[in-house]
Protein backbone atom coordinates (compact mmCIF):
# COMPACT_ATOMS: atom_id res chain seq x y z
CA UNK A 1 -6.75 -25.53 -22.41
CA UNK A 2 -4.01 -22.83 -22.27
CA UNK A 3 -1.83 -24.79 -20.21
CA UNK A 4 -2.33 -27.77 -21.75
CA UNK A 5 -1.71 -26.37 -25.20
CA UNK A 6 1.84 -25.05 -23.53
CA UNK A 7 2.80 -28.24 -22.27
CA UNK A 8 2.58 -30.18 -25.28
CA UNK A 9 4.40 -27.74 -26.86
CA UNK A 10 7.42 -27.91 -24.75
CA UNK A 11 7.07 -31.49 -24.55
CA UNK A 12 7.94 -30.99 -27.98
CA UNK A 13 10.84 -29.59 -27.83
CA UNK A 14 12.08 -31.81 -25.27
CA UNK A 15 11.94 -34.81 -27.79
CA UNK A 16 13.57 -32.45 -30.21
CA UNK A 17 16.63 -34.96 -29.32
CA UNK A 18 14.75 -37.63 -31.07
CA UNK A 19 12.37 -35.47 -33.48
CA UNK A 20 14.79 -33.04 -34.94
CA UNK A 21 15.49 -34.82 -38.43
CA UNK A 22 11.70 -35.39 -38.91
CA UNK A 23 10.92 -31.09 -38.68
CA UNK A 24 14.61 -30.42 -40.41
CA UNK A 25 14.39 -28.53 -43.85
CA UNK A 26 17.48 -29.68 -44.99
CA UNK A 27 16.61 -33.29 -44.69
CA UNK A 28 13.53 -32.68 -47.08
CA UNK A 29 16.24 -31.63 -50.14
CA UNK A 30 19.05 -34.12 -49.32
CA UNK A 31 16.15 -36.94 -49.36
CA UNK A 32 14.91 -35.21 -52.99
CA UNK A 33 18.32 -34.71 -54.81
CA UNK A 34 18.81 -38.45 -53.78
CA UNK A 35 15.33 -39.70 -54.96
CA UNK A 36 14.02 -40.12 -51.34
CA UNK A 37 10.69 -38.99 -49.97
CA UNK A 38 11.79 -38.31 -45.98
CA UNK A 39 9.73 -38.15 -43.04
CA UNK A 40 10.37 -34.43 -42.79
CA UNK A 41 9.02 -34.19 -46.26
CA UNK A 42 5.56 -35.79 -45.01
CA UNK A 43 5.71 -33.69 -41.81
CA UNK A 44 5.68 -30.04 -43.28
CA UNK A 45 3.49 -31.42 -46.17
CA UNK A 46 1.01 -32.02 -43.28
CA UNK A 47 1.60 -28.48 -41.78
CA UNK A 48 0.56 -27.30 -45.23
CA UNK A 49 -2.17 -29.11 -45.21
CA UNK A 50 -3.45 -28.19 -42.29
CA UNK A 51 -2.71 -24.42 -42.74
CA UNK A 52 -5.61 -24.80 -44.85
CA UNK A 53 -7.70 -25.10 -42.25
CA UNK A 54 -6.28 -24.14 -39.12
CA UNK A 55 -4.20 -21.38 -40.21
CA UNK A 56 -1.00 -20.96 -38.26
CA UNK A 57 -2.24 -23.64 -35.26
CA UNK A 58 0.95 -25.75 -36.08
CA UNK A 59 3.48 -23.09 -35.06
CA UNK A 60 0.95 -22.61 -31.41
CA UNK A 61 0.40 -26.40 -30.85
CA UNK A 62 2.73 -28.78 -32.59
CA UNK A 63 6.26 -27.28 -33.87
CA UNK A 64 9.36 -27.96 -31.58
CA UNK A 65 11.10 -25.27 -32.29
CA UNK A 66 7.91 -22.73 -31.07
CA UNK A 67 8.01 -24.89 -28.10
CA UNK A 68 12.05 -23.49 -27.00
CA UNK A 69 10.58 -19.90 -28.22
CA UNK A 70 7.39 -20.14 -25.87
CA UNK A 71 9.87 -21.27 -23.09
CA UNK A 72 12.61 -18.33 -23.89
CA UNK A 73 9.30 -16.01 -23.77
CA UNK A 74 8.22 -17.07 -20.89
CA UNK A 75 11.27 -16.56 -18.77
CA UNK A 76 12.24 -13.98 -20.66
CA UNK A 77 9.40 -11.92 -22.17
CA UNK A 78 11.46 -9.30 -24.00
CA UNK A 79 9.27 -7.51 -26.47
CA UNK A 80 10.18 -8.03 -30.41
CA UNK A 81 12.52 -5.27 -32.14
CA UNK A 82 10.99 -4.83 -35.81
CA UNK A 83 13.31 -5.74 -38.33
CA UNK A 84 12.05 -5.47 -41.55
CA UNK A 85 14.67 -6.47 -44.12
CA UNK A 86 15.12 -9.87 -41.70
CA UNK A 87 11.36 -10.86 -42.58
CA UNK A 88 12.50 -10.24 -46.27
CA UNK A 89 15.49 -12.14 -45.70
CA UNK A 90 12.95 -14.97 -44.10
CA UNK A 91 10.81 -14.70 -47.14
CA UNK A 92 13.62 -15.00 -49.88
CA UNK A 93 14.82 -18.24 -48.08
CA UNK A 94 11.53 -19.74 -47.55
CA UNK A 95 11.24 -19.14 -51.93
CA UNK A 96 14.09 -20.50 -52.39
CA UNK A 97 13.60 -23.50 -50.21
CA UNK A 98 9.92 -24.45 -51.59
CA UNK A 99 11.60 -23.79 -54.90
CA UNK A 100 13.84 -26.40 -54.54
CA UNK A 101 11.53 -28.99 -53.31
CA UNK A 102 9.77 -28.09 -56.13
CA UNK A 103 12.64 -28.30 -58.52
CA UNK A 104 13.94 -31.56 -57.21
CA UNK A 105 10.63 -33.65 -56.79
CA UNK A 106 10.09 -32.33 -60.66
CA UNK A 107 13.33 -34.22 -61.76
CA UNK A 108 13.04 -37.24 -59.91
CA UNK A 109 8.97 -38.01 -59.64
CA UNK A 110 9.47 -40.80 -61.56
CA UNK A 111 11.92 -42.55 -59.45
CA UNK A 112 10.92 -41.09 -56.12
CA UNK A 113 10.52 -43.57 -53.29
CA UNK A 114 10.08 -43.43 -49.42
CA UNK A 115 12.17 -44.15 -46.89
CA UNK A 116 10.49 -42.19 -43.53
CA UNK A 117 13.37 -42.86 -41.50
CA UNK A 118 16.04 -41.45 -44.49
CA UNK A 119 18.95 -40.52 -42.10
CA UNK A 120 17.58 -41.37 -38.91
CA UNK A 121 17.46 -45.49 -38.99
CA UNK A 122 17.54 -45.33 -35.54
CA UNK A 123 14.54 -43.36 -34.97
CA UNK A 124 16.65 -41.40 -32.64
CA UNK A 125 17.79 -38.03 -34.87
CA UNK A 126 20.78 -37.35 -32.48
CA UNK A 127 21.90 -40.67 -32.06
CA UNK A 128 26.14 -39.59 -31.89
CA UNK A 129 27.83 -37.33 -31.10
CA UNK A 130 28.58 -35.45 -34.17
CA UNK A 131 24.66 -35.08 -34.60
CA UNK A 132 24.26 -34.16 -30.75
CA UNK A 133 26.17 -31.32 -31.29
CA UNK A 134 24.59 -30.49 -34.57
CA UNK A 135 21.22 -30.61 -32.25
CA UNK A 136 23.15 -27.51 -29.59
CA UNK A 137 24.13 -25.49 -32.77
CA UNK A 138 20.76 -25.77 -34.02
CA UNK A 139 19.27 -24.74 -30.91
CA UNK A 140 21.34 -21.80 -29.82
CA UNK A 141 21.01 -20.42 -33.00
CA UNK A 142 17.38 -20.25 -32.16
CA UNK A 143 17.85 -19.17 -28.76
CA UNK A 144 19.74 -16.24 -30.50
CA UNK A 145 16.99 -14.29 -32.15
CA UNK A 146 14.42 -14.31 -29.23
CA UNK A 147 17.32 -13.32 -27.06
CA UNK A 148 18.08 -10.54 -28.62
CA UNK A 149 15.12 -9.54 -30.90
CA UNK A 150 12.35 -10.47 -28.76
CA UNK A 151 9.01 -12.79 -28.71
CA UNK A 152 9.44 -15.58 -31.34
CA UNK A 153 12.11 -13.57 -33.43
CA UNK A 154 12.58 -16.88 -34.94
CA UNK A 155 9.35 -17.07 -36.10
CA UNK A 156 9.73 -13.66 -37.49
CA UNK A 157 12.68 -13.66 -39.10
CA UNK A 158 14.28 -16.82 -39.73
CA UNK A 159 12.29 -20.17 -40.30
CA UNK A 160 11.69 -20.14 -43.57
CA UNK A 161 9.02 -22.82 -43.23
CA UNK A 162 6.62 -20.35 -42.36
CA UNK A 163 6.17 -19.50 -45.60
CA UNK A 164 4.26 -22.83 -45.97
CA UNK A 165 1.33 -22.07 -43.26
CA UNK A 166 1.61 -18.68 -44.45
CA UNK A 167 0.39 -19.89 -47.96
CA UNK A 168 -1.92 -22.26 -46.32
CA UNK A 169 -3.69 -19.61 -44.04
CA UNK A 170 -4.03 -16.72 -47.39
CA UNK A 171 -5.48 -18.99 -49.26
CA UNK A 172 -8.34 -20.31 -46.57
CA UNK A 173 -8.55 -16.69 -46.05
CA UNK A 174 -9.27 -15.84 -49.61
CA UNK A 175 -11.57 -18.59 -50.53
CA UNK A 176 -13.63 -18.01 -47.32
CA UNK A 177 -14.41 -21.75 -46.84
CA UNK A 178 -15.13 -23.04 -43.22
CA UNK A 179 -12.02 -22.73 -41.06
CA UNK A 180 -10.65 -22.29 -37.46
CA UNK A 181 -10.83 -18.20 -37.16
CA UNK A 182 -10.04 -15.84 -34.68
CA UNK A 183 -13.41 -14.05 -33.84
CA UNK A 184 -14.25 -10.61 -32.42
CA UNK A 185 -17.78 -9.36 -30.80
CA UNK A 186 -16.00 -5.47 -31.13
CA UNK A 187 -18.74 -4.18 -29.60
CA UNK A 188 -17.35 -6.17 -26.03
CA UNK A 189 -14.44 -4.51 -26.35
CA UNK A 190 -13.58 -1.93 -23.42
CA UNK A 191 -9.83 -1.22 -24.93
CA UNK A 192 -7.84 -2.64 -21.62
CA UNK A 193 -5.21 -3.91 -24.35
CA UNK A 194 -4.58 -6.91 -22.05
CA UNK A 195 -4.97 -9.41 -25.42
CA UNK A 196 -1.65 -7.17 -26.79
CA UNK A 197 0.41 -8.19 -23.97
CA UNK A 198 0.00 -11.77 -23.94
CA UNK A 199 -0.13 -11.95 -27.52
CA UNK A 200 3.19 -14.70 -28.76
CA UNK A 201 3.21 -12.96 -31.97
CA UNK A 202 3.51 -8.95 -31.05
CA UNK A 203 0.47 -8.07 -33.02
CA UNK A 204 -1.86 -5.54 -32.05
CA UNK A 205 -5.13 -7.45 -31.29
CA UNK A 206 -6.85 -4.18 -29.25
CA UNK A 207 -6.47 -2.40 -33.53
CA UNK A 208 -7.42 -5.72 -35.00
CA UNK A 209 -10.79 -5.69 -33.06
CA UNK A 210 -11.69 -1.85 -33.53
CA UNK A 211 -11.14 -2.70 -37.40
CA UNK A 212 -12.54 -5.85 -37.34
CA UNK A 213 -10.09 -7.40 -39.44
CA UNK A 214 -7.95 -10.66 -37.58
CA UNK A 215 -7.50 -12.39 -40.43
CA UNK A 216 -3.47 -11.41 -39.85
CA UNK A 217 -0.77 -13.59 -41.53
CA UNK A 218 1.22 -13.71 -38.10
CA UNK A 219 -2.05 -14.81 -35.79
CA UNK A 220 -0.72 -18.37 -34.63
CA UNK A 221 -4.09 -19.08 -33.11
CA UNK A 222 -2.95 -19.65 -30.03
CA UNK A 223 -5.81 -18.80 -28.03
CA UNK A 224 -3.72 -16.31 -26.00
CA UNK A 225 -6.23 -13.67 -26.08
CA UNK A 226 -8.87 -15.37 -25.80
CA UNK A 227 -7.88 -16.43 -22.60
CA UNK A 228 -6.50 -13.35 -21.35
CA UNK A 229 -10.12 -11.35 -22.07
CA UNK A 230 -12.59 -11.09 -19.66
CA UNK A 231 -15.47 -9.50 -21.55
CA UNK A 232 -15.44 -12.34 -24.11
CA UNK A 233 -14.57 -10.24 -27.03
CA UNK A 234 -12.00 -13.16 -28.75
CA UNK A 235 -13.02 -16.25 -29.59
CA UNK A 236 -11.69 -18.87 -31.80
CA UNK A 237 -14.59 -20.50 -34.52
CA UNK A 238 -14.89 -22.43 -37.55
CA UNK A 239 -16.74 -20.80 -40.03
CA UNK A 240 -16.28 -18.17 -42.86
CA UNK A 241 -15.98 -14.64 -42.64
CA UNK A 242 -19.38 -13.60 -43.71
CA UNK A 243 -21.10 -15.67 -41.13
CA UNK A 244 -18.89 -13.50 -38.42
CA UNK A 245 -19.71 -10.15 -39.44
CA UNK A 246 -23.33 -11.29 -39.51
CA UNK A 247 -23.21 -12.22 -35.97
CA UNK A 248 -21.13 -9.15 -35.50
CA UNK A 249 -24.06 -6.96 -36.73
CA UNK A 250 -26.90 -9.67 -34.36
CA UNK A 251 -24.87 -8.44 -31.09
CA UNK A 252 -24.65 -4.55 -31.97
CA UNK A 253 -28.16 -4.83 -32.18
C-alpha cells in the first residue's frame, strides 16, 4: 500500500505539465473577479471536503505538488529547520487567500457561472511556452524550501492551501464524528522511535503515542508509521475518538 500510495503521488506530479492550472490558487481568484467558477475552484473545494473526513489524506495521496516534495525527500532526506514566523507567514496568506474567495464569490454569486477549463481550453495547463516556463518557476520555487529547510518545507511554510484541510481536519476533530484517524495501542509501544524517522511531516509520533494524543494538525495520514512499526502500535481507523481510548483501555487490560 505504501508504495503504491508513493507512486500515484509522483505520478502526480509528473502530469503537473497538464494538471497545474486545475491545483493553481491563483486561477481560483482570476476565475471569481471575472464571474467564473474554475476547475481549480472545484478541486480544492473537494480537498475541503474531504478534510472533513480524511483529514490531511489529500496532501499524502493526491496533491502534485507533495508528490515533487516526497521525491526531493526521498533523494534527499534533509531533516526540517523550524521556522516559526514562515508558518505565520503561511497562515496570513492562506487568510488572505480564503478571504478573497470569499469576498469575490460574495459580489458576483448572482452572476457566477462555470467554465472548468477557464484558462486551460486545451486541457493541457502548459500548453506554450510562456506557461511552460511559468510551470519551471513554479516548481523550483518549491524545490527551494525542501532544499534548504528540509522534509516538505513547502508544506510547512508556504502553500497556503493548507489552511483549507487544516480547517477541514479541526473541525472533524472537534465534532468527533466517524473519520479516518491515526490510532495508537500505547501500550505496544517499545520507544524504538523508528515511526519519527520516516515520518513526511517531522512530527514526533514516539511523544504522540506516550500522550495519546495524534490528533496533530500536521499528521498527513500517510501511513508512514504505520508501516514502519513492527509491534503494531499505529494504525489508521475510522471512528471517533472515544471509541479509541475505549479500545485503548480493552488492550491495557
Amino acid at each position: 500500500m505504501k508504495n503504491k500510495r508513493r507512486l500515484f503521488l509522483f505520478m502526480m506530479f509528473l502530469l503537473l505539465p497538464v494538471t497545474l492550472n486545475y491545483f493553481s490558487p491563483y486561477i481560483i481568484i482570476d476565475g471569481l473577479a471575472n464571474g467564473i467558477l474554475a476547475g481549480a475552484f472545484f478541486v480544492w473545494l473537494l480537498m475541503f471536503t474531504s478534510s472533513l473526513f480524511v483529514g490531511r489524506a489529500f496532501c499524502s495521496h493526491v496533491c502534485p505538488y507533495g508528490g515533487l516534495q516526497m521525491t526531493v525527500d526521498l533523494a534527499y532526506n534533509k531533516p526540517l529547520k523550524e521556522v516559526s514566523w514562515l508558518r505565520i507567514l503561511r497562515n496570513v496568506l492562506g487568510v488572505l487567500w480564503i478571504s478573497s474567495i470569499v469576498i469575490l464569490t460574495a459580489v458576483n454569486v448572482g452572476s457566477l457561472r462555470i467554465d472548468f477549463l477557464y484558462l486551460t481550453e486545451s486541457f493541457v495547463s502548459a500548453d506554450n511556452l510562456l506557461k511552460l516556463i511559468g510551470y519551471y518557476v513554479i516548481v523550483f520555487a518549491l524545490l527551494i524550501f525542501p532544499l534548504l529547510l528540509g522534509k516538505r518545507a513547502s508544506c510547512h511554510y508556504l502553500c497556503p492551501m493548507t489552511i483549507l484541510n487544516v480547517i477541514g481536519t479541526k473541525l472533524k476533530n472537534v465534532l468527533n464524528y466517524p473519520s479516518l484517524k491515526l490510532t495508537a495501542a500505547s501500550a505496544k509501544c517499545t520507544g524504538c522511535q523508528q515511526c519519527n524517522k520516516v515520518c513526511p511531516m517531522s512530527l514526533d509520533v514516539s511523544r504522540m503515542v506516550k500522550l495519546n494524543n495524534l490528533d496533530s494538525l500536521d499528521c498527513i495520514l500517510c501511513g508512514e508509521c504505520c508501516s514502519i512499526c513492527k509491534n503494531g502500535v499505529l494504525a489508521r481507523k475510522v471512528g471517533r475518538k472515544n471509541q479509541y481510548v475505549k479500545e485503548e483501555m480493552i488492550e491495557r487490560a
